[in-house]
Protein backbone atom coordinates (compact mmCIF):
# COMPACT_ATOMS: atom_id res chain seq x y z
CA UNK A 1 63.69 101.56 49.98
CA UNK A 2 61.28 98.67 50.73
CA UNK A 3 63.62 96.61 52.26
CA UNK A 4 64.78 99.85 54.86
CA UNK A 5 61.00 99.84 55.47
CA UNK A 6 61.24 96.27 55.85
CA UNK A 7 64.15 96.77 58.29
CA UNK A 8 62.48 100.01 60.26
CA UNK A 9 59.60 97.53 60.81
CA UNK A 10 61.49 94.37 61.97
CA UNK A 11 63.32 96.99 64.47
CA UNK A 12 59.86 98.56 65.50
CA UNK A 13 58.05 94.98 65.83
CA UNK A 14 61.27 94.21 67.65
CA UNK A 15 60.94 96.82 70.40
CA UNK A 16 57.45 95.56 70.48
CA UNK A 17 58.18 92.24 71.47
CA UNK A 18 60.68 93.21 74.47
CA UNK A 19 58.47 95.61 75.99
CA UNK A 20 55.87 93.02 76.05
CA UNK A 21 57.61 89.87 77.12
CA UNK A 22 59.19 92.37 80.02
CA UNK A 23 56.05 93.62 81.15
CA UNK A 24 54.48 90.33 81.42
CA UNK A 25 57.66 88.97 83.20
CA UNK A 26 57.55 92.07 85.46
CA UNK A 27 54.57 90.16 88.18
CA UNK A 28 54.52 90.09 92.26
CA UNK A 29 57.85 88.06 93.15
CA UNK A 30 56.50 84.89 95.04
CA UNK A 31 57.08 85.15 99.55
CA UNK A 32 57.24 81.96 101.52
CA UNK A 33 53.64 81.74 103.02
CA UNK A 34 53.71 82.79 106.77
CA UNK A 35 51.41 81.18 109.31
CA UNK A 36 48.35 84.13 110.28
CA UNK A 37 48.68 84.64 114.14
CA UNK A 38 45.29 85.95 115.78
CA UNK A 39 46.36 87.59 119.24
CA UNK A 40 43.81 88.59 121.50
CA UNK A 41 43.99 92.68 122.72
CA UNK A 42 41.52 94.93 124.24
CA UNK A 43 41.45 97.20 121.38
CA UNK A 44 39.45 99.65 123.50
CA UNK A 45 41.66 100.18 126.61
CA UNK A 46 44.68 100.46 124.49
CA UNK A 47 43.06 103.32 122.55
CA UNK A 48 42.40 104.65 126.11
CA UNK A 49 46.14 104.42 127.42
CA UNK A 50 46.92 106.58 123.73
CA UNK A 51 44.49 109.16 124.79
CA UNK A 52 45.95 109.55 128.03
CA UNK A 53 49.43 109.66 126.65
CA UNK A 54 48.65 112.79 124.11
CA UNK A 55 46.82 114.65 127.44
CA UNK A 56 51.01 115.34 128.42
CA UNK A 57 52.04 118.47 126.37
CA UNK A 58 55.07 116.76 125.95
CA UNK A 59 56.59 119.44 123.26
CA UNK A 60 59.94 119.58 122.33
CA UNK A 61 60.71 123.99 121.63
CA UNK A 62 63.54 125.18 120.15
CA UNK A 63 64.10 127.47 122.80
CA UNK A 64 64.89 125.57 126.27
CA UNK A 65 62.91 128.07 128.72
CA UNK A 66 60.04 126.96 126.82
CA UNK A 67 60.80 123.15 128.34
CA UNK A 68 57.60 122.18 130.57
CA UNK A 69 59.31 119.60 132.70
CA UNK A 70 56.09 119.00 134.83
CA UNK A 71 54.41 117.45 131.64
CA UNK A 72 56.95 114.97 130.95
CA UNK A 73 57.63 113.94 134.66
CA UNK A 74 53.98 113.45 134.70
CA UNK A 75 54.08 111.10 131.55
CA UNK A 76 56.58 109.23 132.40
CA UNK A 77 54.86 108.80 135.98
CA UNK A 78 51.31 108.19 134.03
CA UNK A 79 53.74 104.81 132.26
CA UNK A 80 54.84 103.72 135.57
CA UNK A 81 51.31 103.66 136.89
CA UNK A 82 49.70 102.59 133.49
CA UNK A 83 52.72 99.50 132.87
CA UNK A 84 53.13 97.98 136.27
CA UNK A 85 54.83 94.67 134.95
CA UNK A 86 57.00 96.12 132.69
CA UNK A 87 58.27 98.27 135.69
CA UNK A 88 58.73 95.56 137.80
CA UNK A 89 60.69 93.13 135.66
CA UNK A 90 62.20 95.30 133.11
CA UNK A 91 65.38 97.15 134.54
CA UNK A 92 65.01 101.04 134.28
CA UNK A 93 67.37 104.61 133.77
CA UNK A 94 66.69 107.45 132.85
CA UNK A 95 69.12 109.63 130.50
CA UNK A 96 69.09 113.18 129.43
CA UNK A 97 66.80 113.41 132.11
CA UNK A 98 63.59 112.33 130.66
CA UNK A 99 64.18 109.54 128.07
CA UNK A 100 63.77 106.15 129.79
CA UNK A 101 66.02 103.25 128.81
CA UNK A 102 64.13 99.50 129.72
CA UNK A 103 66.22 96.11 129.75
CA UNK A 104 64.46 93.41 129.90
CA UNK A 105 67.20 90.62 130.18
CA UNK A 106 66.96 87.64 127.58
CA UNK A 107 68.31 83.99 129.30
CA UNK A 108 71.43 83.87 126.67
CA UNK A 109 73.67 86.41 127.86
CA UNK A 110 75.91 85.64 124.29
CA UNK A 111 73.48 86.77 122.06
CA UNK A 112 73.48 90.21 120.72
CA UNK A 113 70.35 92.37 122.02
CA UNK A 114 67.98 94.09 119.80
CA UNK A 115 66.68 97.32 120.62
CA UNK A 116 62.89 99.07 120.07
CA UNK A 117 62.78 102.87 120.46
CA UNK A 118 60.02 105.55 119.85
CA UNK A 119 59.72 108.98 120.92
CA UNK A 120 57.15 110.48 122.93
CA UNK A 121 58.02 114.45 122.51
CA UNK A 122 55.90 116.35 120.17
CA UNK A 123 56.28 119.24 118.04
CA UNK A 124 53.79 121.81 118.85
CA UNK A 125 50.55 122.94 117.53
CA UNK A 126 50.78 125.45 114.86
CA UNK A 127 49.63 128.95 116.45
CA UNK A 128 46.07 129.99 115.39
CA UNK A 129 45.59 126.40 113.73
CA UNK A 130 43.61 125.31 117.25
CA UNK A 131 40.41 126.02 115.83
CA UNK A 132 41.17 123.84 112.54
CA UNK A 133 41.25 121.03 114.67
CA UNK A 134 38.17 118.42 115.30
CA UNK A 135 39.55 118.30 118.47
CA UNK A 136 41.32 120.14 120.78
CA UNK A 137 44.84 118.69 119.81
CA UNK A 138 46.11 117.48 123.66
CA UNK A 139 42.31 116.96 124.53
CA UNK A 140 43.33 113.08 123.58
CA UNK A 141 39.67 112.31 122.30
CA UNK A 142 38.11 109.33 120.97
CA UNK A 143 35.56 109.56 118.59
CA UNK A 144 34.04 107.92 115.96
CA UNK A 145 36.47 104.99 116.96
CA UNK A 146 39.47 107.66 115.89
CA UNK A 147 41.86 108.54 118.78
CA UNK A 148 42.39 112.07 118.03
CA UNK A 149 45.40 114.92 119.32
CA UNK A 150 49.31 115.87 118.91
CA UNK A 151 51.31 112.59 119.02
CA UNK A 152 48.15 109.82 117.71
CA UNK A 153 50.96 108.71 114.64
CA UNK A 154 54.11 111.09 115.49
CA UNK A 155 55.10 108.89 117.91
CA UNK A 156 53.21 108.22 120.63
CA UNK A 157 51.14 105.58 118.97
CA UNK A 158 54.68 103.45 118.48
CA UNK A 159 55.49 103.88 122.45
CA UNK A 160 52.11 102.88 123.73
CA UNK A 161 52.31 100.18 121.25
CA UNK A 162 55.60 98.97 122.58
CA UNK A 163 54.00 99.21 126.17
CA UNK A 164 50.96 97.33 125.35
CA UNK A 165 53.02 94.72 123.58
CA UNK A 166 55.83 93.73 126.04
CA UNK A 167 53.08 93.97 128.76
CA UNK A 168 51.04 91.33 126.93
CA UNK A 169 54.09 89.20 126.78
CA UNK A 170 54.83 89.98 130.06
CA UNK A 171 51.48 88.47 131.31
CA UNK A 172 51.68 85.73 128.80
CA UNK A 173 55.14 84.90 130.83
CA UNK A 174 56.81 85.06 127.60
CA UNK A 175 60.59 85.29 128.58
CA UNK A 176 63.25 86.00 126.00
CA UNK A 177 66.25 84.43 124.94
CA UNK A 178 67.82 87.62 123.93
CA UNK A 179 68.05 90.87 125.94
CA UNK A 180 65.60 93.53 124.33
CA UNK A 181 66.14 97.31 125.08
CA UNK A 182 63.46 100.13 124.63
CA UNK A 183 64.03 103.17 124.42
CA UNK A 184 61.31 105.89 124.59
CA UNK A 185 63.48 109.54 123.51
CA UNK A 186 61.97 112.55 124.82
CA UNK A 187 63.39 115.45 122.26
CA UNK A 188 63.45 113.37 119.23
CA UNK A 189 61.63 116.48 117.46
CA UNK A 190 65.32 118.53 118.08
CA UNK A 191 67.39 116.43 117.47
CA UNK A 192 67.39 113.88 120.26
CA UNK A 193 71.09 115.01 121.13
CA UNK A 194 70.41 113.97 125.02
CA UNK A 195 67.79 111.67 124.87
CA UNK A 196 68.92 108.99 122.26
CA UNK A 197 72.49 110.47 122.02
CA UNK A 198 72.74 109.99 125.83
CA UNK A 199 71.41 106.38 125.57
CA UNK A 200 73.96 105.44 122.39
CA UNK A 201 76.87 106.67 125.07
CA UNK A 202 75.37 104.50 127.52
CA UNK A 203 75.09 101.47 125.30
CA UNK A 204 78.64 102.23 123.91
CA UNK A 205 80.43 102.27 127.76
CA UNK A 206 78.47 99.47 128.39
CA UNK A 207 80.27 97.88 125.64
CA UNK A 208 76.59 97.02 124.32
CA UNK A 209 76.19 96.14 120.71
CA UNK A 210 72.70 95.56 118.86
CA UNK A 211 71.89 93.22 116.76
CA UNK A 212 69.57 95.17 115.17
CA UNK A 213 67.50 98.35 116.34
CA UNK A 214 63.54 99.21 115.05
CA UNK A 215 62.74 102.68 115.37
CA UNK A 216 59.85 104.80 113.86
CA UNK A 217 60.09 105.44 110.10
CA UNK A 218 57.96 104.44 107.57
CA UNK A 219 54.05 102.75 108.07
CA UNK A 220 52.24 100.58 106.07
CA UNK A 221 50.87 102.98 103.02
CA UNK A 222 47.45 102.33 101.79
CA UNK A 223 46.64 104.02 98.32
CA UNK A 224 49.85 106.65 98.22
CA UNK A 225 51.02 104.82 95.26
CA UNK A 226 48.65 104.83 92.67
CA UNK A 227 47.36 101.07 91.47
CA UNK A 228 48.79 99.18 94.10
CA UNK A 229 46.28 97.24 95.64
CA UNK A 230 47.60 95.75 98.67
CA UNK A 231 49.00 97.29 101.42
CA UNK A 232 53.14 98.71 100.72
CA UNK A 233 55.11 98.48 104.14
CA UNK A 234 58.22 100.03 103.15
CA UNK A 235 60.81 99.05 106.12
CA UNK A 236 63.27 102.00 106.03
CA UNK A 237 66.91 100.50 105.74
CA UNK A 238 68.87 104.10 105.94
CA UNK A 239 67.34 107.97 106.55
CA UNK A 240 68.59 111.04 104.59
CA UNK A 241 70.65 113.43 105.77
CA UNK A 242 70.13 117.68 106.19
CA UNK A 243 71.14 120.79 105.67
CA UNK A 244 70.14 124.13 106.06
CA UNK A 245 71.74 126.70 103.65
CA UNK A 246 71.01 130.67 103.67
CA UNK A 247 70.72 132.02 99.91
CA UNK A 248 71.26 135.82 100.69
CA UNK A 249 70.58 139.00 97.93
CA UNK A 250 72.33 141.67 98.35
CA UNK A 251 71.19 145.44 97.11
CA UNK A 252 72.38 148.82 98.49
CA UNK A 253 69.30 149.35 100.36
CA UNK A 254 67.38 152.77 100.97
CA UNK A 255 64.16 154.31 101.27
CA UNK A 256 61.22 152.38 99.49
CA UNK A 257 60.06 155.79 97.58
CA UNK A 258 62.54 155.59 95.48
CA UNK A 259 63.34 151.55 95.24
CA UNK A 260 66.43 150.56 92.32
CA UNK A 261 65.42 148.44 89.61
CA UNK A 262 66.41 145.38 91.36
CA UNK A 263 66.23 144.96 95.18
CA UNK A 264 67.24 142.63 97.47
CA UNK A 265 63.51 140.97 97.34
CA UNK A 266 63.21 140.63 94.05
CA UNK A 267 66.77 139.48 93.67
CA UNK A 268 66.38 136.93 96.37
CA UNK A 269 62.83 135.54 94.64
CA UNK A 270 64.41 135.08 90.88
CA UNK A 271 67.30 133.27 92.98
CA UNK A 272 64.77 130.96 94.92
CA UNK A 273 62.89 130.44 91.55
CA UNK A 274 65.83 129.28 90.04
CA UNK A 275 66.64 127.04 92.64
CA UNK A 276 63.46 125.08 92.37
CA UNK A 277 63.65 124.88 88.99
CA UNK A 278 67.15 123.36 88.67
CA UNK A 279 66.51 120.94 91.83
CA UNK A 280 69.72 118.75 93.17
CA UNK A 281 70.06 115.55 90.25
CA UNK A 282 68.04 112.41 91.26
CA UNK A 283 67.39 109.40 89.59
CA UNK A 284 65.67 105.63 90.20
CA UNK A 285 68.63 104.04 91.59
CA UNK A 286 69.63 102.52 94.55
CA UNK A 287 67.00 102.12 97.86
CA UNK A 288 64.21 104.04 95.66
CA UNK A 289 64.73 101.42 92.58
CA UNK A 290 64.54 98.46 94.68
CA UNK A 291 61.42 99.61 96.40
CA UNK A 292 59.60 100.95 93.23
CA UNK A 293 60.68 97.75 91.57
CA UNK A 294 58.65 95.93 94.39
CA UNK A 295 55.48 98.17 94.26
CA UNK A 296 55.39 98.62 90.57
CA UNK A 297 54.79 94.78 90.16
CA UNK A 298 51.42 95.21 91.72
CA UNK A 299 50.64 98.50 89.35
CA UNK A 300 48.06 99.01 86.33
CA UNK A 301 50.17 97.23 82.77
CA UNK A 302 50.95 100.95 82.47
CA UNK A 303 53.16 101.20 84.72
CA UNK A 304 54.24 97.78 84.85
CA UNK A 305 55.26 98.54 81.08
CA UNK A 306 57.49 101.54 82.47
CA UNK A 307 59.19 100.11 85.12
CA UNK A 308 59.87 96.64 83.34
CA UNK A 309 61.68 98.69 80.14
CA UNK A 310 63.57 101.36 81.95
CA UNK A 311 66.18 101.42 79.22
CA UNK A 312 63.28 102.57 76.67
CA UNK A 313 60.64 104.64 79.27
CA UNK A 314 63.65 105.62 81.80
CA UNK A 315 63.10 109.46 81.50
CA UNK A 316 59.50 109.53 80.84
CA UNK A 317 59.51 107.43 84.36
CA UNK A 318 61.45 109.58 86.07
CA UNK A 319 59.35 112.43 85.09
CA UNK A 320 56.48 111.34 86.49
CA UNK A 321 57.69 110.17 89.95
CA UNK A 322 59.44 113.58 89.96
CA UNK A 323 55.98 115.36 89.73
CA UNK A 324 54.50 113.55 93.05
CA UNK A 325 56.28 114.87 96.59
CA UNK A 326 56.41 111.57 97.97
CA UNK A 327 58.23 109.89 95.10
CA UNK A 328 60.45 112.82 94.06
CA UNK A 329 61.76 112.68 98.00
CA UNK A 330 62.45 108.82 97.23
CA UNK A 331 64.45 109.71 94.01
CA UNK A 332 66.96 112.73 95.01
CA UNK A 333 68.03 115.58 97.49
CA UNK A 334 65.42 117.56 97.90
CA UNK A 335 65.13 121.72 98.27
CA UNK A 336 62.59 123.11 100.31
CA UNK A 337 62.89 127.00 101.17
CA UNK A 338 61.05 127.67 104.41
CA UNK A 339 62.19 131.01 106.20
CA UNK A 340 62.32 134.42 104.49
CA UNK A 341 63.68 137.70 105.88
CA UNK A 342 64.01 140.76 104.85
CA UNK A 343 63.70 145.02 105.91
CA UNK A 344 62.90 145.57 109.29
CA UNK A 345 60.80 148.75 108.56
CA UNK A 346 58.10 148.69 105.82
CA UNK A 347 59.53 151.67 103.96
CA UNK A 348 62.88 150.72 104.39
CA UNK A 349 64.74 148.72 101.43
CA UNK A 350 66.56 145.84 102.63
CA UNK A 351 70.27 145.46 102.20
CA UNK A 352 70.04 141.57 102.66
CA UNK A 353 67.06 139.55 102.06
CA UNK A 354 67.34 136.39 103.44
CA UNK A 355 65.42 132.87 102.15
CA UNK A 356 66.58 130.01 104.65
CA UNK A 357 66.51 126.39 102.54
CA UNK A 358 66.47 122.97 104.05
CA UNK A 359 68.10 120.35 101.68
CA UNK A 360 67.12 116.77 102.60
CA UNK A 361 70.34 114.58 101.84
CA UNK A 362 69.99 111.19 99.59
CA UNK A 363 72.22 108.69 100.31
CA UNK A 364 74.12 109.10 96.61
CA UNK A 365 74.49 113.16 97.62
CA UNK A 366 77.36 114.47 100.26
CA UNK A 367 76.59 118.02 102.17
CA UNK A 368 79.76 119.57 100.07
CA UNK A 369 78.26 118.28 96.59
CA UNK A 370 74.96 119.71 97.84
CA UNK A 371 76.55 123.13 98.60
CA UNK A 372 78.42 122.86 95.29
CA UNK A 373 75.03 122.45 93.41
CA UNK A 374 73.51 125.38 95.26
CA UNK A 375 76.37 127.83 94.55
CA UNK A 376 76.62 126.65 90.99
CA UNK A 377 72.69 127.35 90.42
CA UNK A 378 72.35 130.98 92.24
CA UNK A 379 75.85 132.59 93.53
CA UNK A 380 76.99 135.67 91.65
CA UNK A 381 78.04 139.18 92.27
CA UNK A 382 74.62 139.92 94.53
CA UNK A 383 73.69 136.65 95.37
CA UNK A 384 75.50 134.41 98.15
CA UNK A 385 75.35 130.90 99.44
CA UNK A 386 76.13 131.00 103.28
CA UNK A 387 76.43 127.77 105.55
CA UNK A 388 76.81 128.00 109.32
CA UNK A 389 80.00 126.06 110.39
CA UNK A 390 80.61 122.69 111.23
CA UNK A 391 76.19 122.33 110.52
CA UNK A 392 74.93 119.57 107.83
CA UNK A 393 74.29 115.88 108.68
CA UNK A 394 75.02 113.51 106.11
CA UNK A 395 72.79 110.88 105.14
CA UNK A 396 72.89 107.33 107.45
CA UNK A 397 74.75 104.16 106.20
CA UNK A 398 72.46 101.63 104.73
CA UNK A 399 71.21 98.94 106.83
CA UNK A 400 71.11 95.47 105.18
CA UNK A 401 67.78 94.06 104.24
CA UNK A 402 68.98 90.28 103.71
CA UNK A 403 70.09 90.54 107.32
CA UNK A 404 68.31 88.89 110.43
CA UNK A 405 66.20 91.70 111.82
CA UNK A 406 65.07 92.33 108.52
CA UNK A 407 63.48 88.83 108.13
CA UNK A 408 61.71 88.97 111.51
CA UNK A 409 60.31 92.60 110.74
CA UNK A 410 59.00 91.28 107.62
CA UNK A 411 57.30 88.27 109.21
CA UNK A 412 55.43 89.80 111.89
CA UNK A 413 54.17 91.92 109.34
CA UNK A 414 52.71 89.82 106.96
CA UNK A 415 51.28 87.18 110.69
CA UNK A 416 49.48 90.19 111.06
CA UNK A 417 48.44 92.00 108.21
CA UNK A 418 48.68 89.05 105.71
CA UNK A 419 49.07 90.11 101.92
CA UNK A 420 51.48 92.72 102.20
CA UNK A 421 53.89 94.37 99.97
CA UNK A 422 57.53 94.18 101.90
CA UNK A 423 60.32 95.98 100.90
CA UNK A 424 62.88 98.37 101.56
CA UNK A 425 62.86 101.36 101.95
CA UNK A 426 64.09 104.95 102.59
CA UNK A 427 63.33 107.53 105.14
CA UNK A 428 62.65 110.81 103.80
CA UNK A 429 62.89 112.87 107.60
CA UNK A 430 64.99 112.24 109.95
CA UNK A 431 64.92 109.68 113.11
CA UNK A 432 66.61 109.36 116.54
CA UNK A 433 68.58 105.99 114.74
CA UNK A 434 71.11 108.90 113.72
CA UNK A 435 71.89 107.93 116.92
CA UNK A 436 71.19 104.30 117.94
CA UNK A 437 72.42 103.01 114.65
CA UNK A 438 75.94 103.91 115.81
CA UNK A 439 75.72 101.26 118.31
CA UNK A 440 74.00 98.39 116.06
CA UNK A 441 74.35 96.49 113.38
CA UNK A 442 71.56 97.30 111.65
CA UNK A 443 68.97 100.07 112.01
CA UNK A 444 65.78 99.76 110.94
CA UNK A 445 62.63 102.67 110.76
CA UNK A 446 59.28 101.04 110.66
CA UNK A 447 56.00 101.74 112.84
CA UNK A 448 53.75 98.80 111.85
CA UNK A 449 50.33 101.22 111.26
CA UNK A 450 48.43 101.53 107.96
CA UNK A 451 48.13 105.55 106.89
CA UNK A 452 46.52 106.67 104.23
CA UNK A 453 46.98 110.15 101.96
CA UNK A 454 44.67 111.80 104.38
CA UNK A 455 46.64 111.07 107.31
CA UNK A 456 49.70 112.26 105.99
CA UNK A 457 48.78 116.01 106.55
CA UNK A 458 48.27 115.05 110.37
CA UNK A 459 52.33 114.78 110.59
CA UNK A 460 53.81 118.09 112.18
CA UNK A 461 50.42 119.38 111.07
CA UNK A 462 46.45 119.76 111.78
CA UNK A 463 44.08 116.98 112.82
CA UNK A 464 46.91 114.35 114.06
CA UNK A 465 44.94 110.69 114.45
CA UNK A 466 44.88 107.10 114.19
CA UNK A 467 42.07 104.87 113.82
CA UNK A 468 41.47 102.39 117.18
CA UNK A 469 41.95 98.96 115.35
CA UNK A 470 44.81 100.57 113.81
CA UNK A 471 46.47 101.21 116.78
CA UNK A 472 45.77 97.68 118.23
CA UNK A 473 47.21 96.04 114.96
CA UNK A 474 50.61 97.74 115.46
CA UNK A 475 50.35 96.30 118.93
CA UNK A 476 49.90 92.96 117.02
CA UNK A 477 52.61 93.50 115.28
CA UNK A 478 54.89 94.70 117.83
CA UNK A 479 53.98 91.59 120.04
CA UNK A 480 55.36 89.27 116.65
CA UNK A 481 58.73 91.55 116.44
CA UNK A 482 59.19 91.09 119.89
CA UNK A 483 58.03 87.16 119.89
CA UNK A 484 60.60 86.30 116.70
CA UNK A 485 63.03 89.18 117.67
CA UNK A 486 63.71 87.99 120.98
CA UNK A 487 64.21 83.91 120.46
CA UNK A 488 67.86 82.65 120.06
CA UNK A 489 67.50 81.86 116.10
């Protein structure tokens, strides 16, 4: 008996030992040091040319009579006026009618261009939210050094940024080696089918192939994962896919006096229940593992202690990032019901109530195994699984981050910002790259701002802003990209 104690200890002192010597081992991986470059803005006249920029109600509607083409013929008028020597050395066209194409030509006509693209639709204002707003959201207000309105980070901010930065080049007489492309999408919110999709054609017949491509996507986090200190700019490498699924319940209907035991409501909210509860199967692999393993270095020895001993704290891990949106989105598919319908009378029992579900596709996940999951968790004799044909996107290809573009990303982000946690990364939405990356060999989704948890609420939702210094560090950092991006190395 002693000597099984003996044994049960030497296992248990053991298991000690390797958590500990892991942990310790598990520190911030050294980065060659970069030079700091100071570059010289007018942080107030930028912030100026963003506030003009949200005035355009630039909103992309479902519906196309809803279109107001006089706003975006007026924006893209307002760039010509507000960029007059990108205009005049940059070649122009226009595709899809209102997204605008530049190419600036680089001196080596054999090297492979690069391309930066934003978007400068919007999605609208949420009705009756107006009055939740500091500001009037297309007011374009700055206050309290905070440019406020519909567009200030979604994505606005990226295409005056790109504006501001070749233009300071421009004057600088910085010429590059290497042809750079913008593009600046104008229905990215819906899909960007003719802005970007138009452009990628273009590109295509052209017989152009990118080098690389930088679109928006991720930001430089400050505080959304808790204990790391310095900033996390997570440069998206590949975007998840979508699809939209109808779960439909199915009752005989009838008037509400004299409702069955189970209706079609109540049928369709056990289903929906039962869906959240039994979400698609994730796990810390992949793009999520190599960016938690990069962030979790600069965590409390808590967490260091988890993340170093996976093999021992794997599910109690998992757990936990599971509980917070922003990592659960990072580690699987994820299920988000967001339409319900149901009777079109209020004493009239429905004979289909209708929840409408938006899956967001991980890279490990296929639209048919995501169906599959669905059907396994809620189909039975009144409860169907419907999917509109030929609909789904599956998720993008994964970019490499050992690549090129990568590298010059990276740098102009830590000339700027300094200290900086770099690593890849994976979008959560979706991006107009869907598009461009067909056309390049890699596609990256970074905008080089900081945001915060605060300003995550602003996306798609109330109180959209950015903070003026912000906003002239992403010009910074564009000017770097562009600087390193556009040489012949």
């Amino acid at each position: 008996m002693k000597i099984l104690a003996a044994s049960l200890s030497a296992i248990v002192l053991g298991i000690v030992a390797i958590v500990l010597v892991q942990t310790l081992l598990h520190t911030p991986v050294d980065v060659p040091a970069v030079e700091p470059q100071t570059i010289s803005v007018d942080e107030a006249a930028i912030a100026e040319h963003l506030a003009e920029a949200i005035r355009f109600r630039t909103v992309s509607h479902q519906r196309a009579d809803e279109f107001e083409a006089d706003q975006f013929e007026g924006f893209i008028a307002w760039a010509e006026a507000t960029y007059p020597e990108v205009h005049q050395t940059m070649d122009l066209s226009r595709h899809g009618n209102y997204t605008l194409l530049y190419r600036w030509r680089g001196r080596d006509a054999t090297l492979a261009p690069i391309l930066l693209t934003a978007h400068y639709d919007v999605v609208p204002v949420i009705p009756g939210s107006e009055a939740d707003w500091r500001h009037p959201p297309f007011a374009g207000v700055i206050d309290d050094d905070i440019i406020w309105g519909r567009g200030a980070l979604d994505d606005k901010s990226a295409v005056v940024a790109q504006f501001e930065a070749a233009t300071h080049l421009l004057r600088a007489g910085f010429e590059p080696q290497r042809t750079i492309y913008f593009s600046f999408g104008h229905d990215e919110e819906i899909g960007g089918s003719q802005g970007a999709g138009s452009v990628t054609s273009h590109l295509a017949a052209e017989g152009v192939q990118l080098a690389w491509s930088l679109d928006e996507g991720s930001f430089l986090f400050d505080g959304l994962l808790p204990g790391v200190e310095p900033l996390l700019a997570a440069i998206n490498v590949a975007e998840k896919g979508s699809v939209t699924l109808q779960v439909v319940a199915l009752s005989a209907g009838g008037h509400s006096s004299m409702p069955p035991k189970q209706t079609a409501v109540g049928i369709l909210a056990r289903a929906i229940i039962k869906l959240e509860d039994n979400p698609v199967p994730g796990g810390l692999s992949g793009l999520g593992a190599q960016m938690f393993d990069a962030a979790s270095r600069h965590m409390s020895f808590t967490y260091r202690m988890l993340f170093a001993n996976q093999w021992l704290f794997g599910t109690i891990l998992e757990e936990r990032l599971s509980a917070v949106s922003f990592s659960n989105a990072m580690l699987r598919t994820t299920t988000a019901p967001t339409m319900l319908t149901g009777s079109v009378k209020v004493n009239v029992l429905p004979i289909e109530a209708i929840a409408t579900v938006n899956f967001r596709v991980h890279p490990r996940d296929t639209v048919a195994s995501v169906v599959a999951h669905v059907r396994s968790v809620v189909e039975s004799e009144n409860v169907e699984v419907r999917l509109s044909e030929g609909s789904g996107r599956a998720a993008s290809v994964v970019s490499s981050w050992e690549a090129p573009g990568f590298a010059v990303i990276e740098q102009a982000i830590r000339e700027v910002y300094g200290e900086v946690v770099v690593t890849p990364g994976l979008m959560i939405a979706g991006s107009d790259s869907r598009h461009y990356g067909k056309v390049a060999d890699n596609a990256y989704r970074f905008n080089p701002m900081v945001v915060t948890q605060e300003d995550i609420t602003g996306f798609h939702g109330t109180n959209e802003k950015i903070g003026v210094r912000n906003l002239a560090q992403g010009v910074r950092t564009y000017v770097r990209v562009l600087t390193l991006g556009g040489s012949g190395d």
